[in-house]
Protein backbone atom coordinates (compact mmCIF):
# COMPACT_ATOMS: atom_id res chain seq x y z
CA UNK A 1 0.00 0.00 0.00
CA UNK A 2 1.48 3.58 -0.91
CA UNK A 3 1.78 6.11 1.81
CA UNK A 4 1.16 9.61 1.78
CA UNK A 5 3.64 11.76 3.98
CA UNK A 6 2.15 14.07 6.13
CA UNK A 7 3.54 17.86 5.10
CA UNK A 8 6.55 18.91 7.50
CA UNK A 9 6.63 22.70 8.16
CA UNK A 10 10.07 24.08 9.28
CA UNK A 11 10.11 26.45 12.52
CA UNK A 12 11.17 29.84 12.06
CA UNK A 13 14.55 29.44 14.55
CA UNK A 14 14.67 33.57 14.55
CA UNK A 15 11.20 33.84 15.84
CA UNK A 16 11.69 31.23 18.75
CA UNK A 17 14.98 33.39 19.67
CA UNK A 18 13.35 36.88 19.01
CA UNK A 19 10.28 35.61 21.41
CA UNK A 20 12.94 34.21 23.80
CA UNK A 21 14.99 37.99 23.76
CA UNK A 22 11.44 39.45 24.84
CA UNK A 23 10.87 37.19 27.97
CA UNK A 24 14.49 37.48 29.49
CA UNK A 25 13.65 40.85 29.96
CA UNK A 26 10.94 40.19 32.45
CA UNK A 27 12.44 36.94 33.92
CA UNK A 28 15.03 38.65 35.16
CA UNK A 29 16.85 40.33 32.63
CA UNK A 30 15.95 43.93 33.62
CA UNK A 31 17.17 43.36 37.12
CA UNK A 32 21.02 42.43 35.53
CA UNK A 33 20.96 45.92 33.96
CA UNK A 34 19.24 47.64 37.06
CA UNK A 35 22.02 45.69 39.38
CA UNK A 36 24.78 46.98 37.28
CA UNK A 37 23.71 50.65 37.19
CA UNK A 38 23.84 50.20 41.18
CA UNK A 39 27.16 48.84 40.89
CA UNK A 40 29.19 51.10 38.77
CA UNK A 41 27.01 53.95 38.62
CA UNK A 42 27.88 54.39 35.03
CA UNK A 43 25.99 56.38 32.89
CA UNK A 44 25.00 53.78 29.96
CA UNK A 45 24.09 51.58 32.47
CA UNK A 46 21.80 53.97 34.28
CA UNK A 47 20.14 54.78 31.02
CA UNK A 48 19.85 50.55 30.33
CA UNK A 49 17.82 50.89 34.02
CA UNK A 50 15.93 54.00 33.14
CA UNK A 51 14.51 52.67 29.85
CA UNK A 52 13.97 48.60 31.44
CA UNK A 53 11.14 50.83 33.56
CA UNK A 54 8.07 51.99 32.28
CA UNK A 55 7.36 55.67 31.16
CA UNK A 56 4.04 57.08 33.66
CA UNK A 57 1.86 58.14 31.08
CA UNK A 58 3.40 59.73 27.60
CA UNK A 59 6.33 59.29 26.03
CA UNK A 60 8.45 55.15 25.71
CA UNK A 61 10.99 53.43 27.36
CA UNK A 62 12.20 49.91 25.31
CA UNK A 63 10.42 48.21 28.22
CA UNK A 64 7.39 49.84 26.79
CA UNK A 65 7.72 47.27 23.98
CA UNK A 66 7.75 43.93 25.50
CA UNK A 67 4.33 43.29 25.49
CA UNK A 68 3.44 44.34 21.98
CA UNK A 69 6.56 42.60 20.92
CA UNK A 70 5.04 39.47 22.20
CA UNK A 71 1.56 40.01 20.71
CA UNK A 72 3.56 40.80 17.49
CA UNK A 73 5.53 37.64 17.52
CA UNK A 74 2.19 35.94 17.83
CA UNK A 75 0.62 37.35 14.77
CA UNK A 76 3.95 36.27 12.58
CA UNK A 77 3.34 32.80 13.94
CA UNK A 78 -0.27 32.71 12.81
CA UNK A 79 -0.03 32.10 9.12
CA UNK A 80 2.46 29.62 9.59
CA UNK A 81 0.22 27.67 11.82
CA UNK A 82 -3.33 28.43 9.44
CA UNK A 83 -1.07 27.04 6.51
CA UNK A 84 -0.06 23.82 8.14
CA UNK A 85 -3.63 23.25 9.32
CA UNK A 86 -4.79 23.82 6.33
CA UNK A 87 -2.53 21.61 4.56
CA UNK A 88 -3.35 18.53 7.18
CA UNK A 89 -6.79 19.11 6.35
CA UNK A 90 -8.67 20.78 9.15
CA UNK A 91 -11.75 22.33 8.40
CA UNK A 92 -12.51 26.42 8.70
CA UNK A 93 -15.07 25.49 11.37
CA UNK A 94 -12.46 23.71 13.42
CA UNK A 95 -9.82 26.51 12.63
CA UNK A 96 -12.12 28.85 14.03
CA UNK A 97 -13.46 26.75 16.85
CA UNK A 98 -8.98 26.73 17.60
CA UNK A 99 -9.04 30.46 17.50
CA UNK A 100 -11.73 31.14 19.52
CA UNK A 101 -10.89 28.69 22.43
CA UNK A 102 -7.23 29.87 22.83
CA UNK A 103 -8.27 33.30 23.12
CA UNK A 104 -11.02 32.33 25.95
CA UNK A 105 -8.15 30.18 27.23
CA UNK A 106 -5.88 32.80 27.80
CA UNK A 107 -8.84 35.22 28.94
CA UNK A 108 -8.87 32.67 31.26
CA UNK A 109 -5.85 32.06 32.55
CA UNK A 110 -5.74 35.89 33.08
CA UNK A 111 -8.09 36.01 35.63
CA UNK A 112 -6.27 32.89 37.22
CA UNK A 113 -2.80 35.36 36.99
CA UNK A 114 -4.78 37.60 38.83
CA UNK A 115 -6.06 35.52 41.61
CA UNK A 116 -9.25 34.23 40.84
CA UNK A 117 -8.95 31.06 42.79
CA UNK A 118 -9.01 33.60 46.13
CA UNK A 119 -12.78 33.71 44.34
CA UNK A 120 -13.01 37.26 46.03
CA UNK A 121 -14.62 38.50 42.36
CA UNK A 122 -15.26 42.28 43.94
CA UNK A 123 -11.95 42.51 44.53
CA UNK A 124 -10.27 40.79 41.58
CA UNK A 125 -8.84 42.28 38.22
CA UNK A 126 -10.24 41.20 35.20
CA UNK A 127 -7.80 43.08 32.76
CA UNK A 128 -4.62 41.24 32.14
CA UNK A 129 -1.85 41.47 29.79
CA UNK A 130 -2.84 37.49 29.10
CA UNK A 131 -6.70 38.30 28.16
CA UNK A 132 -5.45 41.18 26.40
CA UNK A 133 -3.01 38.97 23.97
CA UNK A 134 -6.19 36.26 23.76
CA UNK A 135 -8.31 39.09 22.72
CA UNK A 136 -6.23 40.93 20.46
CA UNK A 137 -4.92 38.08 18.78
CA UNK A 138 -8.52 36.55 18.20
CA UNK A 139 -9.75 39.34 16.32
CA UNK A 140 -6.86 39.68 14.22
CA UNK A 141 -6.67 36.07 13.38
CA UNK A 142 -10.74 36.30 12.44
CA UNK A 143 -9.95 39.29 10.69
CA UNK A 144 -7.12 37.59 8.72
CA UNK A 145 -8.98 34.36 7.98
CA UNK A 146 -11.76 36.69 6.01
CA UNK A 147 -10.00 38.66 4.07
CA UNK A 148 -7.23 39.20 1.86
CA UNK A 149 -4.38 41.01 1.49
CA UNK A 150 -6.19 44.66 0.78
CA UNK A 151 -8.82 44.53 3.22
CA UNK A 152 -6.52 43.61 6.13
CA UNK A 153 -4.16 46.70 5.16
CA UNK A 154 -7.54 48.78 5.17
CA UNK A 155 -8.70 47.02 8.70
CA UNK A 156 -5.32 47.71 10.56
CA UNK A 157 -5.31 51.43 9.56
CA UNK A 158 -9.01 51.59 10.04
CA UNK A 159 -8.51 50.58 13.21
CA UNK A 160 -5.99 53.11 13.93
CA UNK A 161 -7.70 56.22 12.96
CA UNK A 162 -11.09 54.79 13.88
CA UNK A 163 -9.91 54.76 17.78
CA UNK A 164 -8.02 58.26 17.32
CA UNK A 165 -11.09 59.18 16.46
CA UNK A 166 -13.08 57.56 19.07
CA UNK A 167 -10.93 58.83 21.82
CA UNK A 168 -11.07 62.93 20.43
CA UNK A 169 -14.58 63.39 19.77
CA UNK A 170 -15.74 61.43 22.74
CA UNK A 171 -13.66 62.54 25.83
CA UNK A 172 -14.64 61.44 29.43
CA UNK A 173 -15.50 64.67 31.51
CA UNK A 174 -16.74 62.90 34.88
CA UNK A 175 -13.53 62.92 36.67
CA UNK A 176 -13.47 66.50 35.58
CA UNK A 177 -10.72 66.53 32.90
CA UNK A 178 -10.90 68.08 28.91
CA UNK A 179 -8.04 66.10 28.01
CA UNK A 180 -8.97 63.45 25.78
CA UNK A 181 -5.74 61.58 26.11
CA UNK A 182 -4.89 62.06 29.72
CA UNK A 183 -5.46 59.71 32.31
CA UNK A 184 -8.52 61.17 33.70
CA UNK A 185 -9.75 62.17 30.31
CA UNK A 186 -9.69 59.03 28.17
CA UNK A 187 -13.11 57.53 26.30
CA UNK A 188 -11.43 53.60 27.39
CA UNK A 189 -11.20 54.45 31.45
CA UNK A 190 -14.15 55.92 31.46
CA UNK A 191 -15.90 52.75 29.57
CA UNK A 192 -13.63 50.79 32.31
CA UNK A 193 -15.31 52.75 34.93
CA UNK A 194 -18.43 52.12 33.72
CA UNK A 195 -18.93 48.32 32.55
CA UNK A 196 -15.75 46.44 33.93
CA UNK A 197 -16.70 44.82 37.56
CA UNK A 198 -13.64 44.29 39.95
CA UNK A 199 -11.12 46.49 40.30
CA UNK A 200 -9.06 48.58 37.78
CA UNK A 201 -5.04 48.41 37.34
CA UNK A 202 -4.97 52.42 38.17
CA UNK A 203 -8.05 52.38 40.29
CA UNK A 204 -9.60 54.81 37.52
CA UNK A 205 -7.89 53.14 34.26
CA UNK A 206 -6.38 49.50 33.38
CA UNK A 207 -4.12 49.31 30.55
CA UNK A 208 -5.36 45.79 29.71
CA UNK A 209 -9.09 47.07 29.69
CA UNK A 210 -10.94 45.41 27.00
CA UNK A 211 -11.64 48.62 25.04
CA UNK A 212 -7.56 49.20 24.18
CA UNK A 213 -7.53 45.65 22.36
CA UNK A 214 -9.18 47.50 19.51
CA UNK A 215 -5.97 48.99 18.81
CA UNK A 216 -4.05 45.94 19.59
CA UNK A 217 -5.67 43.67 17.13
CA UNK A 218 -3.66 46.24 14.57
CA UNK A 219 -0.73 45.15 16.38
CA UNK A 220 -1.76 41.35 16.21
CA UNK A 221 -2.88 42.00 12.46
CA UNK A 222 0.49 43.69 11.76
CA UNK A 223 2.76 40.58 13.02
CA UNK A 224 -0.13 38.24 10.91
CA UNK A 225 1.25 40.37 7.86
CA UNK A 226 4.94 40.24 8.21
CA UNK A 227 4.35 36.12 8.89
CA UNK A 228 2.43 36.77 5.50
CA UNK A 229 5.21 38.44 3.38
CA UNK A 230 8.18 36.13 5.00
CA UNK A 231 6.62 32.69 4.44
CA UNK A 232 4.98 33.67 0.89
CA UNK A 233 7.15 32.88 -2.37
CA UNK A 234 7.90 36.49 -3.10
CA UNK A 235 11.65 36.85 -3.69
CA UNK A 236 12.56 33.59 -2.33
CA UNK A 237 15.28 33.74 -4.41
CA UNK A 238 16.39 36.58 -2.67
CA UNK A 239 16.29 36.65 1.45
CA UNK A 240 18.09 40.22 1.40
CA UNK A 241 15.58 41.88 -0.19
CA UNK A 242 12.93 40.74 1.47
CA UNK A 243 14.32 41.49 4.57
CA UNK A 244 15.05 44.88 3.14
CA UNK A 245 11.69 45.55 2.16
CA UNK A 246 11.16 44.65 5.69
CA UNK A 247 13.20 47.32 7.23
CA UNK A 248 12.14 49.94 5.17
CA UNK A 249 8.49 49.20 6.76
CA UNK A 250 9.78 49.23 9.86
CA UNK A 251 11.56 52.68 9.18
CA UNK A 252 8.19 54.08 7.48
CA UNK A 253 6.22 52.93 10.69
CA UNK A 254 8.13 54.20 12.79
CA UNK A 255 8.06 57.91 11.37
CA UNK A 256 4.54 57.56 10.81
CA UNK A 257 4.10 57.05 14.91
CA UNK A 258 6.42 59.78 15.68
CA UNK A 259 4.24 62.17 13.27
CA UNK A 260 1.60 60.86 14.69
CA UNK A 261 2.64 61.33 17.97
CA UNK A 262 2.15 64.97 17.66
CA UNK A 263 -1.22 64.83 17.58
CA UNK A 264 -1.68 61.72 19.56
CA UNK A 265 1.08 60.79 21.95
CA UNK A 266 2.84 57.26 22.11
CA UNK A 267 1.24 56.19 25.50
CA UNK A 268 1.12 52.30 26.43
CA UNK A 269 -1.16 52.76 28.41
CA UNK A 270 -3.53 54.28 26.13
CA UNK A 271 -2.17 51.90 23.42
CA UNK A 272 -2.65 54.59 21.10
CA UNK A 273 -2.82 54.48 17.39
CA UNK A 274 0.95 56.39 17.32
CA UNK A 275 2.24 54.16 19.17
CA UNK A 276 1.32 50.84 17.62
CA UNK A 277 3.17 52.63 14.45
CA UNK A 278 6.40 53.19 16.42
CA UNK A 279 6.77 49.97 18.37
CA UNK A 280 5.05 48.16 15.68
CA UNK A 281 8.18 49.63 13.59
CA UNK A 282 10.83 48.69 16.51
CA UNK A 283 9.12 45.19 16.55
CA UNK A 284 9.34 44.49 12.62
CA UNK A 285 13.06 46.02 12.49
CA UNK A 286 14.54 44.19 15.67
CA UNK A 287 12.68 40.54 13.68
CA UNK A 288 14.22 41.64 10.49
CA UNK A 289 17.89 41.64 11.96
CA UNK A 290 16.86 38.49 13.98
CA UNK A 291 15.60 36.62 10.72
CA UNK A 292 18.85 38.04 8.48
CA UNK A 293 21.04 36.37 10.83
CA UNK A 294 19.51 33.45 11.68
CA UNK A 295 17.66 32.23 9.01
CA UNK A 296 19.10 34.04 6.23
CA UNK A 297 22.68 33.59 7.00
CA UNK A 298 22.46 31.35 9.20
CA UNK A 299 24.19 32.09 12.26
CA UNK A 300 22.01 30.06 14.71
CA UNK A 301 24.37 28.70 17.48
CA UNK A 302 24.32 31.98 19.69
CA UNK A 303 20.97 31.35 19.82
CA UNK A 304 20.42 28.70 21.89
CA UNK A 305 19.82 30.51 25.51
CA UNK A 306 17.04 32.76 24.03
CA UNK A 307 15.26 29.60 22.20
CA UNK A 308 15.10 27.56 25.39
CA UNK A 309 12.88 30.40 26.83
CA UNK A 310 11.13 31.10 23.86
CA UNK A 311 9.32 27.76 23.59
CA UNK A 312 7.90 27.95 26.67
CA UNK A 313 7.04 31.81 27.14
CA UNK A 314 3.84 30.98 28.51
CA UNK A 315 5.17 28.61 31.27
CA UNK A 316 7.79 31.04 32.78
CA UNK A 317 5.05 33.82 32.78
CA UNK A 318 2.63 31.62 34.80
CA UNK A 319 5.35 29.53 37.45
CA UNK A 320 7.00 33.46 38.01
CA UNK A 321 3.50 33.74 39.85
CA UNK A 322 3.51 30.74 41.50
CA UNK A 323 6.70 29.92 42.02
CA UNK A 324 8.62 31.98 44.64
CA UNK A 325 12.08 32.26 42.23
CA UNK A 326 13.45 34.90 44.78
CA UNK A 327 13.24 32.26 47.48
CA UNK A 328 14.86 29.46 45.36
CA UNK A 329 17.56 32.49 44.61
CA UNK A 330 18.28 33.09 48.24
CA UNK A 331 18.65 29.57 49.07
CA UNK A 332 21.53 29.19 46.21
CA UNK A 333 22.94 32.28 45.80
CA UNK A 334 22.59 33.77 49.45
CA UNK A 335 25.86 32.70 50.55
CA UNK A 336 27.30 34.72 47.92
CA UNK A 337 25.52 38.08 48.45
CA UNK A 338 26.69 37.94 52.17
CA UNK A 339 30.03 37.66 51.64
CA UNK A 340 29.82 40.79 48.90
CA UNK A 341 29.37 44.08 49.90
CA UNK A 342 25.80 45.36 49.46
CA UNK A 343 25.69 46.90 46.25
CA UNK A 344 26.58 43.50 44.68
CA UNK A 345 22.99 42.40 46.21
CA UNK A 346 20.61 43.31 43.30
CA UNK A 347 23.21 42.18 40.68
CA UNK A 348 23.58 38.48 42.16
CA UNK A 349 20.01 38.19 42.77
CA UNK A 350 19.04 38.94 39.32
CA UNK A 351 21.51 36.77 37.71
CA UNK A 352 20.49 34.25 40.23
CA UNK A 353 16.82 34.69 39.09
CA UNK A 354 17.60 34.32 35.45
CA UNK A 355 19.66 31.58 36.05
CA UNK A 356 16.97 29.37 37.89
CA UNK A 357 14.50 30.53 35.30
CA UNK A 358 16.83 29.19 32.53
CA UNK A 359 17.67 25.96 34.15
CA UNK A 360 14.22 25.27 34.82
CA UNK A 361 13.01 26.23 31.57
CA UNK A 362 16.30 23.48 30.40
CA UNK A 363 14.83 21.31 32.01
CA UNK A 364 11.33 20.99 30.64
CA UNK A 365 13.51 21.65 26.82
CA UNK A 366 15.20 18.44 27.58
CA UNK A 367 12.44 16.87 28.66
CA UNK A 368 10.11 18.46 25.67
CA UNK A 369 7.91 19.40 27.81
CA UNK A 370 5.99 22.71 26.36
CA UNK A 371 3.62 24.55 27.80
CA UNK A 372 0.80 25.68 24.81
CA UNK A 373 -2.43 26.91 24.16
């Protein structure tokens, strides 16, 4: 009897590493810079601490873009995933049902990050940078299975200028401010305020709120596109142009947000339409250089540390809350911190941190154990 192989799909290696470089940052990585600036005191390293914090309101920090980097990375990964489902045969319905179940999922698991097993529901947060990813990435993935190439350019700037739009005409005046885009001010608190139950990240505003995923889905839908233009058959033949095409979007994004910005500040919080241009820019420029060197030319040994996190991204985000890594660190690395003076003290505890996180992290690797939804 003849057999029929199944279709093998080959994983991007720069996108596991580039989604690996965005979660050392929060398992730990921050901390390193943070520890060294306490150290030394030098200048570069206090502005590596200043801009591994997050800005108040206006204005970015490169900690600003971990998050959308993430939500990013998972939009590249979609059409990679619809075409191998596709190709094994699923139906649309059960491509759908996927989508819409691992966005619930991580809704989910959200309120779980935030406590919900305490089952005090008055008390508990139901924004969360998990439901917001679900969310985001839901639309955009509905949005991309409907439409073609066109239409989902016309959605993601649609989207844009549709919740500019949204925010200036309709301004929230109850806690007394004319500011559409201040913290008071803003048309998505004030919709917070009024329909979310629980509590709120800022008391009067959550960043995570379910009315900022309408500009996130255009960050979702822009990562959907790149995945798009990399895996499609355009200039196979040649990697550097594509991933010079690449850059030059990233370049014309990120002008467009600081244009924009004028008008409409970059704001995270706000997740405003200015700055998914700019950090959607940053994102597509730092994956270009990540994809030229690892896939293109094929430099992929380096990238074995950022890999091992990034195929389990979701597992070191949950055990951080469960697992107590700071008391794991003290029990290995105390010894060393109290023979140091006490500036060394944030330094070793943040490698230490890392290091557990990485070891554990092996561990599963070797194991292939992967957390997914």
């Amino acid at each position: 009897m003849e057999t029929i192989d199944k279709p093998t799909f080959q994983r991007l290696q720069s996108l596991d590493a580039l989604r690996g470089f965005d979660m050392f940052w929060i398992m730990g990585g921050e901390g390193i810079f943070v520890g060294l600036a306490t150290l030394t005191g030098w200048p570069v390293f206090k502005w590596c601490a200043e801009q591994l914090t997050h800005v108040p309101w206006h204005g970015f920090h490169f900690y600003d873009m971990i998050f959308p980097l993430f939500l990013f990375i998972a939009g590249i990964s979609f059409p990679f995933s619809l075409a191998k489902r596709l190709a094994l045969n699923n139906s649309r319905r059960l491509i759908y049902k996927h989508i819409i179940m691992r966005g619930l999922i991580l809704v989910i698991l959200g309120f779980l990050y935030n406590n919900a097993v305490r089952f005090n529901f008055s008390e508990l947060r139901y924004g969360s940078v998990l439901g917001h990813i679900g969310v985001a990435w839901m639309f955009a993935a509905l949005i991309f299975m409907n439409t073609k190439l066109s239409s989902r350019i016309i959605w993601f700037w649609a989207l844009l200028i549709g919740y500019w739009l949204l925010l200036l005409i309709f301004p929230a005046h109850d806690l007394g401010s004319a500011d559409p885009f201040s913290l008071e001010g803003n048309l998505p608190g004030y919709l917070d305020r009024l329909l979310t139950p629980g509590k709120l990240y800022l008391g009067i505003f959550d960043p995570s709120g379910f009315f900022t995923s309408m500009p996130s889905v255009g960050t979702a839908l822009l990562g959907m596109l790149t995945g798009e233009f990399v895996m499609s058959k355009y200039m196979n033949n040649k990697p550097l142009r594509k991933v010079l095409y690449m850059i030059l979007t990233a370049v014309a994004l990120m002008i467009i947000g600081k244009i924009w910005d004028l008008k409409f500040p970059i704001n995270k919080m706000l997740w405003s339409s200015s700055y998914v241009c700019w950090v959607g820019g940053l994102s597509l420029l730092l994956f270009s250089v990540f994809y030229l060197i690892i896939d293109v030319w094929q430099y992929k040994k380096w990238t074995f540390f950022f890999v091992v996190i990034g195929l389990n991204p979701l597992t070191i985000y949950l055990t951080g809350r469960i697992i107590n890594f700071r008391s794991v660190t003290t029990f290995f690395f105390g010894g060393i911190t109290d023979l140091l003076p006490a500036t060394w003290t944030p330094l070793i505890n943040s490698i230490g941190i890392t290091t557990i996180g990485w070891v554990f992290l092996y561990i599963l690797y070797k194991k292939k154990i992967f957390l997914k939804v």
